[in-house]
C-alpha atoms as a PDB file:
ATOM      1  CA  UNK A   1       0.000   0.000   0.000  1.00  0.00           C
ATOM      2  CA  UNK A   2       1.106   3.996  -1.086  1.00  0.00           C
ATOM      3  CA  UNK A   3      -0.142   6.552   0.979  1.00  0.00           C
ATOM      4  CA  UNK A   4       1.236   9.831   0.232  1.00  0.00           C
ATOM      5  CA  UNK A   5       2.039  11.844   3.295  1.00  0.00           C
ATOM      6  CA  UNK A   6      -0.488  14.547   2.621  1.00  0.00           C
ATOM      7  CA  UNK A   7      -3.234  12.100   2.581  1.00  0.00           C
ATOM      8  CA  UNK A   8      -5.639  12.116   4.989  1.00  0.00           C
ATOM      9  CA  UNK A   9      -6.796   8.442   6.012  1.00  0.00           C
ATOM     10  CA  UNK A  10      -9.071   8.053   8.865  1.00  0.00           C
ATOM     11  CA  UNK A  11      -7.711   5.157  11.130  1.00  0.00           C
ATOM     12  CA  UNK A  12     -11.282   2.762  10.728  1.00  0.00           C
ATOM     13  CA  UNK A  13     -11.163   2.978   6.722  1.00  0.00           C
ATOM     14  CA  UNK A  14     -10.280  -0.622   5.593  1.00  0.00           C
ATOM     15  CA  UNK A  15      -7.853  -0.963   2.723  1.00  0.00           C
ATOM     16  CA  UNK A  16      -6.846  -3.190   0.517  1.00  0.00           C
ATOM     17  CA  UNK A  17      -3.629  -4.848  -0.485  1.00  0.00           C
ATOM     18  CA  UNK A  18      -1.908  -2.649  -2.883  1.00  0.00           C
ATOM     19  CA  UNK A  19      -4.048  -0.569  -2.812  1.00  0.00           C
ATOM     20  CA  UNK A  20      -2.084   3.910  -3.898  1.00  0.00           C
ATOM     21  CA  UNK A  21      -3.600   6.842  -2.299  1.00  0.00           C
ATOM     22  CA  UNK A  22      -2.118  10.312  -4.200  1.00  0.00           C
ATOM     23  CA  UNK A  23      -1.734  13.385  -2.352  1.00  0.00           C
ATOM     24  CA  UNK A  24      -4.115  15.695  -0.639  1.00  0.00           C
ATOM     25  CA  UNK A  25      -7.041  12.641  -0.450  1.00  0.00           C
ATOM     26  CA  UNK A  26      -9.409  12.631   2.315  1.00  0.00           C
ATOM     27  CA  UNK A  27     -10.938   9.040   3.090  1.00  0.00           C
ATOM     28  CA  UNK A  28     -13.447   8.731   5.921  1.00  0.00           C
ATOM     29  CA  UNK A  29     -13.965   6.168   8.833  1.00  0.00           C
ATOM     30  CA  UNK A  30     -16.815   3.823   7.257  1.00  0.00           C
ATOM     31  CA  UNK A  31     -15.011   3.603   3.539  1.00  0.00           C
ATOM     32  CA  UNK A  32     -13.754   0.071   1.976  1.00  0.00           C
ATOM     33  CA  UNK A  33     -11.598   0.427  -0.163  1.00  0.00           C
ATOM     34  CA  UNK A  34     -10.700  -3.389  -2.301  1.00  0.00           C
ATOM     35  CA  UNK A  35      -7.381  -4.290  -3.382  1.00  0.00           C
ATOM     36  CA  UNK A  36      -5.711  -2.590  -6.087  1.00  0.00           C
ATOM     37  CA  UNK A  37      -7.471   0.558  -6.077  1.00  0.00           C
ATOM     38  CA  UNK A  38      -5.503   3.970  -6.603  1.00  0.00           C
ATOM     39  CA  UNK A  39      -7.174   7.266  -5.873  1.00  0.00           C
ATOM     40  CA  UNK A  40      -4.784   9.683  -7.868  1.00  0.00           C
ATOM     41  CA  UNK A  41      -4.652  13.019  -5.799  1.00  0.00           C
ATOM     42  CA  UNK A  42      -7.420  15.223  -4.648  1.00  0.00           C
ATOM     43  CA  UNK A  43     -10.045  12.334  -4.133  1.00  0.00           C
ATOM     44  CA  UNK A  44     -12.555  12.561  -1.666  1.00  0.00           C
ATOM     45  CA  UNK A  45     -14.087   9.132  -0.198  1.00  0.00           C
ATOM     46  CA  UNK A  46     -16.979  10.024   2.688  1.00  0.00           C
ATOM     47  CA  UNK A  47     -19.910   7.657   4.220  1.00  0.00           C
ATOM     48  CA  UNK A  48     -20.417   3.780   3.935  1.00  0.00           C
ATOM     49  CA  UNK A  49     -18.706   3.448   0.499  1.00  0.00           C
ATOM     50  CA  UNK A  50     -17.024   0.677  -0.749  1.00  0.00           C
ATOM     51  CA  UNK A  51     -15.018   0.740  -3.939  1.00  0.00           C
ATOM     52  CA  UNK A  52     -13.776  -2.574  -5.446  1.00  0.00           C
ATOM     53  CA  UNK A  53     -10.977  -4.167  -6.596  1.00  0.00           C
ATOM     54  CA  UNK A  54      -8.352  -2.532  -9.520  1.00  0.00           C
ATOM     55  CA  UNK A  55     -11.026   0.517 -10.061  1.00  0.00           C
ATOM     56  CA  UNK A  56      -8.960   3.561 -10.624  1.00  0.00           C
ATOM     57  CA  UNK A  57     -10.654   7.046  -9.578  1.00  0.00           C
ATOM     58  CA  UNK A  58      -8.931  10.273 -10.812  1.00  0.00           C
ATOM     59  CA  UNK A  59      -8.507  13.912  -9.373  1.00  0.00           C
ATOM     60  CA  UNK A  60     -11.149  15.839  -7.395  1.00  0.00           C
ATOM     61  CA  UNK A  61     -13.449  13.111  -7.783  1.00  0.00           C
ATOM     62  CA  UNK A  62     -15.734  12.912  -4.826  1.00  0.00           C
ATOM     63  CA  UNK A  63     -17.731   9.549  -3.358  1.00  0.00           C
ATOM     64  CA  UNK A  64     -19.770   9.139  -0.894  1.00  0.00           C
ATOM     65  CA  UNK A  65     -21.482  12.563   0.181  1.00  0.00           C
ATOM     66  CA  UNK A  66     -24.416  13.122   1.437  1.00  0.00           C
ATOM     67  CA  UNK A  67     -27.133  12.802  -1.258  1.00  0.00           C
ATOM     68  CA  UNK A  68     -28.712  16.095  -2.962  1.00  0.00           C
ATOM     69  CA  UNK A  69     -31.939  15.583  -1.945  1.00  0.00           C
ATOM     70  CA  UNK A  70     -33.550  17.943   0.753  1.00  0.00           C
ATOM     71  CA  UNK A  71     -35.847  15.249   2.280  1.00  0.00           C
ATOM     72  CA  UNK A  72     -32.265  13.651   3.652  1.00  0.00           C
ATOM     73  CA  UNK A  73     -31.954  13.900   7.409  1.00  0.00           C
ATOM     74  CA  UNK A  74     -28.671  12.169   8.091  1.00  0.00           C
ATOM     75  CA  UNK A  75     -29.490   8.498   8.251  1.00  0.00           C
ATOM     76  CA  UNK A  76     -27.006   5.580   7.126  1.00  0.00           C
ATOM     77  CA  UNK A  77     -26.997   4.807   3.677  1.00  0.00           C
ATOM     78  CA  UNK A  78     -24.472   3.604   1.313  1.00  0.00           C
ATOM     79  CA  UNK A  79     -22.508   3.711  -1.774  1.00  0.00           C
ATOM     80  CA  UNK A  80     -21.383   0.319  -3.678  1.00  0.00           C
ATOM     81  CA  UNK A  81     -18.786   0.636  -6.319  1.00  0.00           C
ATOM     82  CA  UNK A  82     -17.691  -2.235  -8.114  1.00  0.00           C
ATOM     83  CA  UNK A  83     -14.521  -3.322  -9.758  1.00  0.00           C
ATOM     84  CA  UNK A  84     -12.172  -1.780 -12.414  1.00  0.00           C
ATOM     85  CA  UNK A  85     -13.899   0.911 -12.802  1.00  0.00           C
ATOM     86  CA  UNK A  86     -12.418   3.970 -14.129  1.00  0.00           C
ATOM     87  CA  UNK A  87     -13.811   7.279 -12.481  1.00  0.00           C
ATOM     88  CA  UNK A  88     -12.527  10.424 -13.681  1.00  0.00           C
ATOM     89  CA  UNK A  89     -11.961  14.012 -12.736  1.00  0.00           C
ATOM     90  CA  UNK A  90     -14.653  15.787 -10.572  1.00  0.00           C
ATOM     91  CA  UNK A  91     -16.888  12.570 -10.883  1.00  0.00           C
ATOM     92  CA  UNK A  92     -19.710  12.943  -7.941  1.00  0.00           C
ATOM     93  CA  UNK A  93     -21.650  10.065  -6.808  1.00  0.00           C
ATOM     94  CA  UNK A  94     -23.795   9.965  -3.702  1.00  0.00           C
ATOM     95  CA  UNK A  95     -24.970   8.092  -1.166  1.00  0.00           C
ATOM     96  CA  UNK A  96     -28.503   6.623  -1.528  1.00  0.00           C
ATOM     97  CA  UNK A  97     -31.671   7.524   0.700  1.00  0.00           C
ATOM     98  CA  UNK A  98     -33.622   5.232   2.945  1.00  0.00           C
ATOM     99  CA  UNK A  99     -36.963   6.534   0.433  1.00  0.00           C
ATOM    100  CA  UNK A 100     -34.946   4.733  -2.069  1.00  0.00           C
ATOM    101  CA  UNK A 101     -33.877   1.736  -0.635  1.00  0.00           C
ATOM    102  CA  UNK A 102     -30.773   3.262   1.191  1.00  0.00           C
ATOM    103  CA  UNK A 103     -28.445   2.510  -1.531  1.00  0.00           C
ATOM    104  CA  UNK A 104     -26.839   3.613  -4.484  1.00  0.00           C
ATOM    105  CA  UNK A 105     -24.926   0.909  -7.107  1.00  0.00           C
ATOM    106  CA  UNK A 106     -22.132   0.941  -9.373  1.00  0.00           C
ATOM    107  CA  UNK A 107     -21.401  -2.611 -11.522  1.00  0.00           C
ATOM    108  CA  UNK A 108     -18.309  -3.033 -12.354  1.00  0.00           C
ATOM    109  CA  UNK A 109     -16.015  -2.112 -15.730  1.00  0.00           C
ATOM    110  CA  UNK A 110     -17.669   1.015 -16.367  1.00  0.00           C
ATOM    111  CA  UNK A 111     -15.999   4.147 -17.574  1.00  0.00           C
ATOM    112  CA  UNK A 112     -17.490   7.758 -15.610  1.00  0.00           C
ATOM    113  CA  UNK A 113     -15.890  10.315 -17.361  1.00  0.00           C
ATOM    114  CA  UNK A 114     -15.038  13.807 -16.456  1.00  0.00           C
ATOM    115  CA  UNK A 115     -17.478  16.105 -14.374  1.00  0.00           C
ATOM    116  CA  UNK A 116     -20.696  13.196 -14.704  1.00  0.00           C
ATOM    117  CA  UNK A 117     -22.378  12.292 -11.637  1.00  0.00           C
ATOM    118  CA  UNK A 118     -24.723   9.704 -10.205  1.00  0.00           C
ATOM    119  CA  UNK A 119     -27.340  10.411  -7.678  1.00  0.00           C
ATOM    120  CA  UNK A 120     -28.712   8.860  -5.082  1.00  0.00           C
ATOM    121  CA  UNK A 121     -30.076   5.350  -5.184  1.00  0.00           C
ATOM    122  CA  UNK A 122     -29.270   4.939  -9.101  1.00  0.00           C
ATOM    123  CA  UNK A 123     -28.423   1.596  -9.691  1.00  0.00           C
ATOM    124  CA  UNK A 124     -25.509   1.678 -12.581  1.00  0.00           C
ATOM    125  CA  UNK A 125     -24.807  -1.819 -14.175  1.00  0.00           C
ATOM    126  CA  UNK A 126     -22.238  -3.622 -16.017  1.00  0.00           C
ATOM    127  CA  UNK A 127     -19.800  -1.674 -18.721  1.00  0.00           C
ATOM    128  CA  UNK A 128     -21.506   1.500 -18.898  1.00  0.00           C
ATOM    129  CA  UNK A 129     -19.725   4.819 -20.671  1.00  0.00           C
ATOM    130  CA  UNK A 130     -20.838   8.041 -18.605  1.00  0.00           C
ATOM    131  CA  UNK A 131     -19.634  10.825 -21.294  1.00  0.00           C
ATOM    132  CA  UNK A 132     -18.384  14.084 -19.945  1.00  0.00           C
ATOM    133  CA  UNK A 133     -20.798  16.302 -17.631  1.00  0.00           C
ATOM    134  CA  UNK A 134     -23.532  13.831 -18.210  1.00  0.00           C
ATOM    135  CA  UNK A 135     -25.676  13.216 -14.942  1.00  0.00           C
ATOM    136  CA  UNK A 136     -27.978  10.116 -13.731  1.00  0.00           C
ATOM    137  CA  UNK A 137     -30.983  11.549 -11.376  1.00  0.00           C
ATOM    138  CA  UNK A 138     -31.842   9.887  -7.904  1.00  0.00           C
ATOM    139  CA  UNK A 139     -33.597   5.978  -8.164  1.00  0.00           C
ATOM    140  CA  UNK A 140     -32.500   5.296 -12.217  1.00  0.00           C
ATOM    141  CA  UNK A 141     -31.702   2.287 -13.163  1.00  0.00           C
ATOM    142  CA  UNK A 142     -29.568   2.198 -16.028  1.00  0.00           C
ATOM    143  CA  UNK A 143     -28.652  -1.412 -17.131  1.00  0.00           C
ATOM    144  CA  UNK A 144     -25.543  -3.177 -18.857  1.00  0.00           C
ATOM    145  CA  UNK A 145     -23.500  -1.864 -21.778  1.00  0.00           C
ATOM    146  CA  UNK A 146     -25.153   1.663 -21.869  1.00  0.00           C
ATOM    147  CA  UNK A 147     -23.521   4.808 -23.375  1.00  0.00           C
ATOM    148  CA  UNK A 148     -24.717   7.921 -22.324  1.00  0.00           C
ATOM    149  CA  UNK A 149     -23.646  11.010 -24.452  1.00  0.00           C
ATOM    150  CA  UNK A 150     -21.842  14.190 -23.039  1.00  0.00           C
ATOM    151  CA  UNK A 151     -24.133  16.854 -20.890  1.00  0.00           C
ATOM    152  CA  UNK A 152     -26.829  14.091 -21.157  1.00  0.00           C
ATOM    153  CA  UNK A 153     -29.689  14.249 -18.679  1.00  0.00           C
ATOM    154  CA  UNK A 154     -31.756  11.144 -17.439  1.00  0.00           C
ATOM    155  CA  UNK A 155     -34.797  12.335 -15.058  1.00  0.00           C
ATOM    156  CA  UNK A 156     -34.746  10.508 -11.854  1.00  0.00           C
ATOM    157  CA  UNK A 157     -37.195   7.355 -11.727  1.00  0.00           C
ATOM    158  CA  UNK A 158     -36.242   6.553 -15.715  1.00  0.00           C
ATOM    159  CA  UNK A 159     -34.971   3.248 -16.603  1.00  0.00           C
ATOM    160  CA  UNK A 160     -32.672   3.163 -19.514  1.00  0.00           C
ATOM    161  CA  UNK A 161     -32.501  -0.979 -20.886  1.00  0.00           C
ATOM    162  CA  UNK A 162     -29.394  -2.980 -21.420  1.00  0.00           C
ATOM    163  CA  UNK A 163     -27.528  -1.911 -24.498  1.00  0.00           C
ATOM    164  CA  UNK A 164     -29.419   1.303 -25.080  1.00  0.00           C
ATOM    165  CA  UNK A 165     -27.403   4.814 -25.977  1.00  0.00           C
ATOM    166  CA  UNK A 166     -28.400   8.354 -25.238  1.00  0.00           C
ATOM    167  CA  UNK A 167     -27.424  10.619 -27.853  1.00  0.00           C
ATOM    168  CA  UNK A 168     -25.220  13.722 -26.192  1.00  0.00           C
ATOM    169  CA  UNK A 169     -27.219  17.018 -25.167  1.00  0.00           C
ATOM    170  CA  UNK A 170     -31.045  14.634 -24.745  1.00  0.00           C
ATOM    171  CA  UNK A 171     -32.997  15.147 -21.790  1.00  0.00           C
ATOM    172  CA  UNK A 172     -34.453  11.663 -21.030  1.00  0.00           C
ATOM    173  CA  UNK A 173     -37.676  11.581 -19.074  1.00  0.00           C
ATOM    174  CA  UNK A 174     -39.114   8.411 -20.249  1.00  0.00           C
ATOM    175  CA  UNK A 175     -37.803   4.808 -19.948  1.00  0.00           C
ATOM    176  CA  UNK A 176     -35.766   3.669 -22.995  1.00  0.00           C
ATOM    177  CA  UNK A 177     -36.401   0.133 -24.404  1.00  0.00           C
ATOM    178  CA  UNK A 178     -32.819  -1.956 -24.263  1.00  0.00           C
ATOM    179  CA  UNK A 179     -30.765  -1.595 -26.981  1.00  0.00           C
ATOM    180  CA  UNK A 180     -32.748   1.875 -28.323  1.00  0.00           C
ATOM    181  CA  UNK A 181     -30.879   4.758 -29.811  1.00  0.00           C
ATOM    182  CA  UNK A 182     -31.945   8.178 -28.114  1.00  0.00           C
ATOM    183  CA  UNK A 183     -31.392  11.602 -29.600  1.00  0.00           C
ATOM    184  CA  UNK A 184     -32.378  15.100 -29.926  1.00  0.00           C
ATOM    185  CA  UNK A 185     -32.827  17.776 -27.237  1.00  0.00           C
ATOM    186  CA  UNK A 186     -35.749  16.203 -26.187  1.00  0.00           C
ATOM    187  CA  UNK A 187     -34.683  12.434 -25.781  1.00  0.00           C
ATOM    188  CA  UNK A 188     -36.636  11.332 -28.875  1.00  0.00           C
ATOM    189  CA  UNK A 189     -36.300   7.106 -29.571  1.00  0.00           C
ATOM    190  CA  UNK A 190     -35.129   7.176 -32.943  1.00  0.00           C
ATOM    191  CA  UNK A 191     -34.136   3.561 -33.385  1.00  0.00           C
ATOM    192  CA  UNK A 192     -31.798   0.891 -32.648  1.00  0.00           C
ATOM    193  CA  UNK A 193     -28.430   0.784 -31.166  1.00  0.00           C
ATOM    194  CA  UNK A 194     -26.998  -1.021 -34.235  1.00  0.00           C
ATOM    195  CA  UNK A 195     -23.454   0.357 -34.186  1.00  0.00           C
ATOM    196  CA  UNK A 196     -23.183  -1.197 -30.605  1.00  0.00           C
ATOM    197  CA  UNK A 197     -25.045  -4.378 -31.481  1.00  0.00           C
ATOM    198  CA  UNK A 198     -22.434  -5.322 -34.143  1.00  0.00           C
ATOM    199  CA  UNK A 199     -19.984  -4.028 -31.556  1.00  0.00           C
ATOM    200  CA  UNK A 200     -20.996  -6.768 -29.350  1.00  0.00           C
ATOM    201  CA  UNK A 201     -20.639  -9.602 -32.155  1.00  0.00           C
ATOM    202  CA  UNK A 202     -24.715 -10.128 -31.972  1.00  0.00           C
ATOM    203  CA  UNK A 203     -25.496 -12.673 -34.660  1.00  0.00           C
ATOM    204  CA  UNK A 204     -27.655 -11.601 -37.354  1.00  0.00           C
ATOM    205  CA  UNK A 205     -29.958 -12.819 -36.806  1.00  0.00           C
ATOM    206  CA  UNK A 206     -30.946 -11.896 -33.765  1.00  0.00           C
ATOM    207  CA  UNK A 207     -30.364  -8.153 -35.035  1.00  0.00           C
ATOM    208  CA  UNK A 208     -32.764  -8.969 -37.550  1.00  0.00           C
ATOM    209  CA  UNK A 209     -35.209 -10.148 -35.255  1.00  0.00           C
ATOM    210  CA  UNK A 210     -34.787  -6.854 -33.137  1.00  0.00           C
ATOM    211  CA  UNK A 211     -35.132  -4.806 -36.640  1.00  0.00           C
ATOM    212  CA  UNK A 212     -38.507  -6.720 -36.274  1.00  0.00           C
ATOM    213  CA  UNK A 213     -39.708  -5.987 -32.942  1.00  0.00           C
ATOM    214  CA  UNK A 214     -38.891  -2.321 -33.137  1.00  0.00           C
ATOM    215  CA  UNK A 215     -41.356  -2.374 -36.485  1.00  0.00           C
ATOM    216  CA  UNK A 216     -44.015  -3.459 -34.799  1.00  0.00           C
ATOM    217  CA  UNK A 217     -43.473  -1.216 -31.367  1.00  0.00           C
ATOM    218  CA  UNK A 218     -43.520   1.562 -34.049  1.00  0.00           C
ATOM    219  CA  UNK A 219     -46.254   0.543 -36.593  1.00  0.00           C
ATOM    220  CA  UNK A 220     -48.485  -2.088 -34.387  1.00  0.00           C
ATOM    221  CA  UNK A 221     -52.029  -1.353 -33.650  1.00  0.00           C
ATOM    222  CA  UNK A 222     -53.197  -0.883 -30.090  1.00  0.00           C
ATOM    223  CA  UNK A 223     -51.308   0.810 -26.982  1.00  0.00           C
ATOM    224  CA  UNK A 224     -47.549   0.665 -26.606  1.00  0.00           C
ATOM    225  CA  UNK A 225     -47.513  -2.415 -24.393  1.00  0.00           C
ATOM    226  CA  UNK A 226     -50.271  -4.215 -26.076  1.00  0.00           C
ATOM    227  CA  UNK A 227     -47.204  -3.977 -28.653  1.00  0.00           C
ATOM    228  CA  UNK A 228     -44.789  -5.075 -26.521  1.00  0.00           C
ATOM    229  CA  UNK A 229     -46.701  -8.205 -24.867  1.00  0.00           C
ATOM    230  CA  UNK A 230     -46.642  -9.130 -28.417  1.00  0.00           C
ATOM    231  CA  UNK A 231     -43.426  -9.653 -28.795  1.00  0.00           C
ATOM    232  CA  UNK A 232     -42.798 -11.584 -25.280  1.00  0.00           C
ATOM    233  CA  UNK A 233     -43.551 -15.082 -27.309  1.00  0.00           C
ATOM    234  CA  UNK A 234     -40.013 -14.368 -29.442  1.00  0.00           C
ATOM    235  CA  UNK A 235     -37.320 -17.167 -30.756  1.00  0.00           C
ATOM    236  CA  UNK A 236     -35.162 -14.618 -29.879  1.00  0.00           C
ATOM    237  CA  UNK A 237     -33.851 -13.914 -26.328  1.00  0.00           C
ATOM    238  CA  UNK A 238     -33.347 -10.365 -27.402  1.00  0.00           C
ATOM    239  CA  UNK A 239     -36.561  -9.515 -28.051  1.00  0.00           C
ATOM    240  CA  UNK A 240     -38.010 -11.299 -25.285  1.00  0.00           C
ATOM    241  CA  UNK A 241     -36.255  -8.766 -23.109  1.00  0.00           C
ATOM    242  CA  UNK A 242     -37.341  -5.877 -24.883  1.00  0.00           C
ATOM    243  CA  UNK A 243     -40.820  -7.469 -24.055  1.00  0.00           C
ATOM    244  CA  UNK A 244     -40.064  -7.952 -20.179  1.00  0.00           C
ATOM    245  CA  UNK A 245     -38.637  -4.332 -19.818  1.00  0.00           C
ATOM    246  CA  UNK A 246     -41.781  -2.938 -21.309  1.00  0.00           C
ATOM    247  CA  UNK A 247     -44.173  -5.005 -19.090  1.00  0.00           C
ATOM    248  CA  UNK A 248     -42.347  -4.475 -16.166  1.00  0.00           C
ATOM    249  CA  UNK A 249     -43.562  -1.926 -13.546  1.00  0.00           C
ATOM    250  CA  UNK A 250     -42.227   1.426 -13.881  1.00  0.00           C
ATOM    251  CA  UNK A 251     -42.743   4.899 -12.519  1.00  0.00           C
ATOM    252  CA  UNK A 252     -42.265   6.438 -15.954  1.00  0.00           C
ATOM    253  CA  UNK A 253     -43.951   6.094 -19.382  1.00  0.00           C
ATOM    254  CA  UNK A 254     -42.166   5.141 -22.378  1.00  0.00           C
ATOM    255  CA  UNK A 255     -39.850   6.522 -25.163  1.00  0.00           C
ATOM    256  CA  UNK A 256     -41.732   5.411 -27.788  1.00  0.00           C
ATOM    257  CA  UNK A 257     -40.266   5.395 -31.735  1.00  0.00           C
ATOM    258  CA  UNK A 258     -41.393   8.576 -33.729  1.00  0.00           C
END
């Protein structure tokens, strides 16, 4: 383990094996952090937060403060942060709020680049991109291999679906079917994420069948998840999760494709 002399490490933090603090960080009593990591300098670690193994977290980032919510009266709550993630400069990311389930939840191989943040109680998953200055709102979920654009907004309470990007500059205040492409100023569902399908190395097939499914969310007859409950009886795996996402409960509408 590096601690740099300027450091300030409170003696009940638990680190890890190998685990580099840079100069000038502050790390509080209740903080974890897993082997491996390396705060570079200026990184400030407050609360019940646990960061995992080999994630990397650069200057004047700051985890683990209180959330920005004024209904927030001081009780415990936490902050989970999974492994190798990389978590740029002046990242934020809160604790959650006991109205939320006391938690807030980072998966692991994502990249937060400079200036985003994540609120309280979001629930981040599995290789997500946070572009520059782009923020997540308190209680989103936001699911596996998203990309969310630069000085992107998603409203709290909106679920964005595995393998779904947000153009840069959209305000998102409906949930986004996985794998949908999102743009325009407005957060307008304009499609499929193709370019990260193929990406991915999904089959053909199963792109085609998606091609499919967002035809007949577009051009069906009846309500939007008359649509979708249409689609839950699928070959393909793909587009029996589109399917589940839509008839799962939500405290948002729907995108839906212009």
């Amino acid at each position: 383990m590096g601690v740099h002399p300027t450091a300030l490490v409170d003696p009940g933090a638990r680190i890890g094996d190998g685990v580099e603090i840079g100069p000038f960080c502050v790390i509080g009593p209740d903080v974890v952090l897993g082997d491996g990591v390396t705060l570079k300098s200026h990184v400030v670690v407050q609360g019940d937060t646990e960061i995992g193994a080999g994630t990397v977290v650069f200057s004047f980032a700051v985890l683990g403060e209180i959330p920005q919510d004024l209904k927030y009266a001081g009780e415990r709550t936490c902050l989970r942060i999974g492994p190798r993630n990389r978590i740029r400069e002046h990242v934020t990311m809160n604790l959650g709020t006991t109205g939320g389930g006391g938690v807030t939840r980072v998966g692991e191989d994502s990249l937060f680049m400079a200036g985003c943040h994540v609120a309280h109680d979001a629930q981040v998953g599995d290789r997500v991109v946070v572009a520059n200055s782009a923020a997540i709102a308190g209680h989103c979920v936001i699911g596996d291999d998203v990309i969310i654009g630069g000085l992107a907004g998603i409203h709290q309470w909106v679920r964005v679906g595995q393998g779904a990007i947000v153009g840069a500059l959209a305000m998102v205040t409906h949930d986004v079917i996985p794998f949908g492409l999102v743009q325009g100023p407005r957060g307008e569902l304009d499609g499929l994420n193709l370019v990260g399908l193929k990406r991915r190395g999904t089959p053909r097939e199963e792109i085609a069948a998606l091609r499919a499914a967002y035809a007949t969310l577009r051009d069906g007859e009846g309500p939007f998840q008359d649509r979708a409950r249409a689609l839950g009886d699928s070959e393909s795996s793909m587009v029996r999760d589109v399917a589940e996402f839509v008839m799962s409960a939500s405290d948002r509408q729907f995108l839906t494709p212009r």
